[in-house]
C-alpha atoms as a PDB file:
ATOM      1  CA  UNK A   1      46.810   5.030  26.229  1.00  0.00           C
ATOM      2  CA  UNK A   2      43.947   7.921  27.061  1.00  0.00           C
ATOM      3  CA  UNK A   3      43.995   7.735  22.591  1.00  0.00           C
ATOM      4  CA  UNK A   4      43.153   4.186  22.278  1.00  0.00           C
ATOM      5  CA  UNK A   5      40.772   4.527  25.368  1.00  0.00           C
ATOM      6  CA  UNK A   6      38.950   7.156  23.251  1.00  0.00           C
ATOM      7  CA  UNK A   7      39.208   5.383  19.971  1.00  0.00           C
ATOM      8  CA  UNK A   8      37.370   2.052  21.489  1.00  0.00           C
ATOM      9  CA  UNK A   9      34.523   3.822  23.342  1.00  0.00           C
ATOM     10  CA  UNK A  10      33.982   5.774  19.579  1.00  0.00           C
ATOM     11  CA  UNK A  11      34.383   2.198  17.837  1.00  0.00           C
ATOM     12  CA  UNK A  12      31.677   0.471  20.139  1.00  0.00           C
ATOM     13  CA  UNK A  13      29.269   3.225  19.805  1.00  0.00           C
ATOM     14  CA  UNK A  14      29.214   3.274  16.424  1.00  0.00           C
ATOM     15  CA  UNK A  15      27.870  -0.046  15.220  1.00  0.00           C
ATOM     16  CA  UNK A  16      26.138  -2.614  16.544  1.00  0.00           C
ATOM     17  CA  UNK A  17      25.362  -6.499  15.831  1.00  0.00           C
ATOM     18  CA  UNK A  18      21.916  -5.812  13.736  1.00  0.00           C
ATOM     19  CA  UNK A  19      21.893  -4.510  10.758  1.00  0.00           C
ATOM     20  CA  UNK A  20      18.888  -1.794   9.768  1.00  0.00           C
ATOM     21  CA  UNK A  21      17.438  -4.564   8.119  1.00  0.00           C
ATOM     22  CA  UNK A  22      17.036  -6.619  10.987  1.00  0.00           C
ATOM     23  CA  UNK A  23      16.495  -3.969  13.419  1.00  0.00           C
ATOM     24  CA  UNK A  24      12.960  -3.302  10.850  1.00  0.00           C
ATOM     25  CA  UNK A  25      12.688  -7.381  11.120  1.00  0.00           C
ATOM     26  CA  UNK A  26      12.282  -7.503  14.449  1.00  0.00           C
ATOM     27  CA  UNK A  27       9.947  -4.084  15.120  1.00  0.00           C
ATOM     28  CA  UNK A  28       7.638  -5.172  12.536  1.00  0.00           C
ATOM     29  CA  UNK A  29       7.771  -8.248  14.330  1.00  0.00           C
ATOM     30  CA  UNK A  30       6.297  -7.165  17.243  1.00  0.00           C
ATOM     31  CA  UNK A  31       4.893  -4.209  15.725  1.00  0.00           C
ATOM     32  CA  UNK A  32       3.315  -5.657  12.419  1.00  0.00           C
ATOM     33  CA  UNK A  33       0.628  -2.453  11.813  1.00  0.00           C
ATOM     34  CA  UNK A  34       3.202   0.397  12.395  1.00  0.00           C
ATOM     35  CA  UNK A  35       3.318   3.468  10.057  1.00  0.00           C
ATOM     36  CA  UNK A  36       6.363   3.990   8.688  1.00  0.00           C
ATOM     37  CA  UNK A  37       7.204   7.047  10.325  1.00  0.00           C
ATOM     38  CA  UNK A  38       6.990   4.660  13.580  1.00  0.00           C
ATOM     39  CA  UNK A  39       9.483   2.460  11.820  1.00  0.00           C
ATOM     40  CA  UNK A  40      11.586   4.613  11.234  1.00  0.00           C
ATOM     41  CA  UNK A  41      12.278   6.541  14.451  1.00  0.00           C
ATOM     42  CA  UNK A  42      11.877   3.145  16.343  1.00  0.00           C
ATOM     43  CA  UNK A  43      14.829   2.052  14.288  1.00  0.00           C
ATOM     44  CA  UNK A  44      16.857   5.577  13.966  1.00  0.00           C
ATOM     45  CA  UNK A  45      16.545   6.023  10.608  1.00  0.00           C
ATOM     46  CA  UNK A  46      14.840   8.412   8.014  1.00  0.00           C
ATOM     47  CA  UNK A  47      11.593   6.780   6.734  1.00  0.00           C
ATOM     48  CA  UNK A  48      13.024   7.337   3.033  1.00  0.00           C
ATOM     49  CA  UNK A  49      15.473   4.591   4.398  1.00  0.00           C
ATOM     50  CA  UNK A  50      12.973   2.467   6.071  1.00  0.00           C
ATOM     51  CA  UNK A  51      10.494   2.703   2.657  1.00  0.00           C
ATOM     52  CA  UNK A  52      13.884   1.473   0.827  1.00  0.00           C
ATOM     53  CA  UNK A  53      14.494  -1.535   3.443  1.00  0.00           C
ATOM     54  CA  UNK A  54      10.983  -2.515   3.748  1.00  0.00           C
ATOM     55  CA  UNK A  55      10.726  -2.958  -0.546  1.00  0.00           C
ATOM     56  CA  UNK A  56      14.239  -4.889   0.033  1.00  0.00           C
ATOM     57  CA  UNK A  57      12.451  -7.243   2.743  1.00  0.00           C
ATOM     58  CA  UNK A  58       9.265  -7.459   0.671  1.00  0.00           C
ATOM     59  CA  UNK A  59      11.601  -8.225  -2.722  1.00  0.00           C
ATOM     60  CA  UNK A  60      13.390 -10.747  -0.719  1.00  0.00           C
ATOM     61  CA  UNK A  61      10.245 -12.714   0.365  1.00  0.00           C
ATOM     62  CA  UNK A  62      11.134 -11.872   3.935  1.00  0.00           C
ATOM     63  CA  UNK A  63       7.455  -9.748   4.335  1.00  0.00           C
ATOM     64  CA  UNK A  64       4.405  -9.309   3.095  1.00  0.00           C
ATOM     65  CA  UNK A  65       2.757  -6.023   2.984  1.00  0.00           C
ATOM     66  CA  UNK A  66      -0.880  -6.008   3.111  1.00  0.00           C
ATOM     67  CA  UNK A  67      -2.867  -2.620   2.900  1.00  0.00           C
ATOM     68  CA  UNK A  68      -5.726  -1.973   4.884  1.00  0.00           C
ATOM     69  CA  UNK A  69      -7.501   1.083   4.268  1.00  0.00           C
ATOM     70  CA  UNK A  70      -5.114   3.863   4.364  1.00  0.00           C
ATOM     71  CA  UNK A  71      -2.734   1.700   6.317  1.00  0.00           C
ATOM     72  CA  UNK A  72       0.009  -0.783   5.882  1.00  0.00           C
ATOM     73  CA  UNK A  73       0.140  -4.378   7.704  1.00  0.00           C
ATOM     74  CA  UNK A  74       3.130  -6.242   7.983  1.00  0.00           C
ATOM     75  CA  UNK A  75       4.024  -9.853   8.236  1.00  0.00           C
ATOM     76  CA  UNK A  76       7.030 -11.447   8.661  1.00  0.00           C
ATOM     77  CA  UNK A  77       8.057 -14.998   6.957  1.00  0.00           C
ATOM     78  CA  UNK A  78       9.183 -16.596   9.523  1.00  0.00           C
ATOM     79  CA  UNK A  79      10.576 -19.791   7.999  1.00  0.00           C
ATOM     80  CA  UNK A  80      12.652 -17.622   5.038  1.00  0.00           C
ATOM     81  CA  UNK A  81      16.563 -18.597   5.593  1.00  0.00           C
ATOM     82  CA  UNK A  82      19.016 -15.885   6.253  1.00  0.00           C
ATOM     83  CA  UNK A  83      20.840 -14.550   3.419  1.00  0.00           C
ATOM     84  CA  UNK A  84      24.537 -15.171   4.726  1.00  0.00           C
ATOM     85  CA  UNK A  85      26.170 -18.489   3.620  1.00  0.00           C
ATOM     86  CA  UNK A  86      27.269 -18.789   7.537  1.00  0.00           C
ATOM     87  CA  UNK A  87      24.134 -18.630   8.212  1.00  0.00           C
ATOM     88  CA  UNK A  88      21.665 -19.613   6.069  1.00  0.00           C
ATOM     89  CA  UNK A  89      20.438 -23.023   7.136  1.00  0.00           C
ATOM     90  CA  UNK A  90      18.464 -21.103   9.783  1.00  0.00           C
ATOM     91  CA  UNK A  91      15.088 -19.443   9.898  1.00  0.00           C
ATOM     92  CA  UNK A  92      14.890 -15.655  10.516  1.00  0.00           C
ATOM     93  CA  UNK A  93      12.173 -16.921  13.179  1.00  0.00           C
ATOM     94  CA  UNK A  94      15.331 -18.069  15.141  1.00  0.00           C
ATOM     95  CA  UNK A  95      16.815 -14.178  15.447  1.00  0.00           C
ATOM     96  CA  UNK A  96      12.814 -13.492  16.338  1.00  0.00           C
ATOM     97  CA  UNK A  97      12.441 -15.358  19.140  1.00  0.00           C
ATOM     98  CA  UNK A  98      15.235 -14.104  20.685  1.00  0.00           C
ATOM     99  CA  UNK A  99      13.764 -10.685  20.537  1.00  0.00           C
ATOM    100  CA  UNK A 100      10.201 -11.592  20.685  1.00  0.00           C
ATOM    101  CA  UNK A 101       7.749 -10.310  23.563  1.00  0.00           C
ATOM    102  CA  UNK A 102       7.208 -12.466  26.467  1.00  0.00           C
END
């Protein structure tokens, strides 16, 4: 029993319902002129990984990255479907609002 006990706690700390991906989706949401090394260790991740998922995003039509100066601006398409089949007669703006300040 004290095994399994310390095999679930383990499981259900190591992943969680978000995926990177999202997890950037939503900061930049809120957060749309962060630097990337704000991204980053908002999100847990190296900013190597975070410059990889934002070009995925950006590919994907999900952002747009506008520069400013010397910095980056973010903005989220809102209405762009999520990639799953289970789930892709919804808007991303759906998982945003959930998170979204109030």
């Amino acid at each position: 029993m004290y095994n399994q006990s310390m095999t679930e706690a383990k499981t259900q700390s190591t992943w969680t319902f978000l995926s990177n991906h999202g997890h950037i989706l939503v900061h930049i949401n809120r957060n749309p002129d962060s630097k990337v090394k704000e991204i980053a260790e908002a999100v847990g991740i190296t900013e190597r990984s975070a410059l990889s998922i934002l070009s995925d995003l950006e590919t994907g039509g999900y952002i747009s990255i506008e520069r400013i100066g010397r910095r980056n601006s973010y903005r989220v398409n809102t209405n762009k479907k999520f990639r799953h089949p289970m789930e892709a007669q919804q808007p991303i703006s759906a998982l945003l609002r959930i998170f979204s300040k109030k």
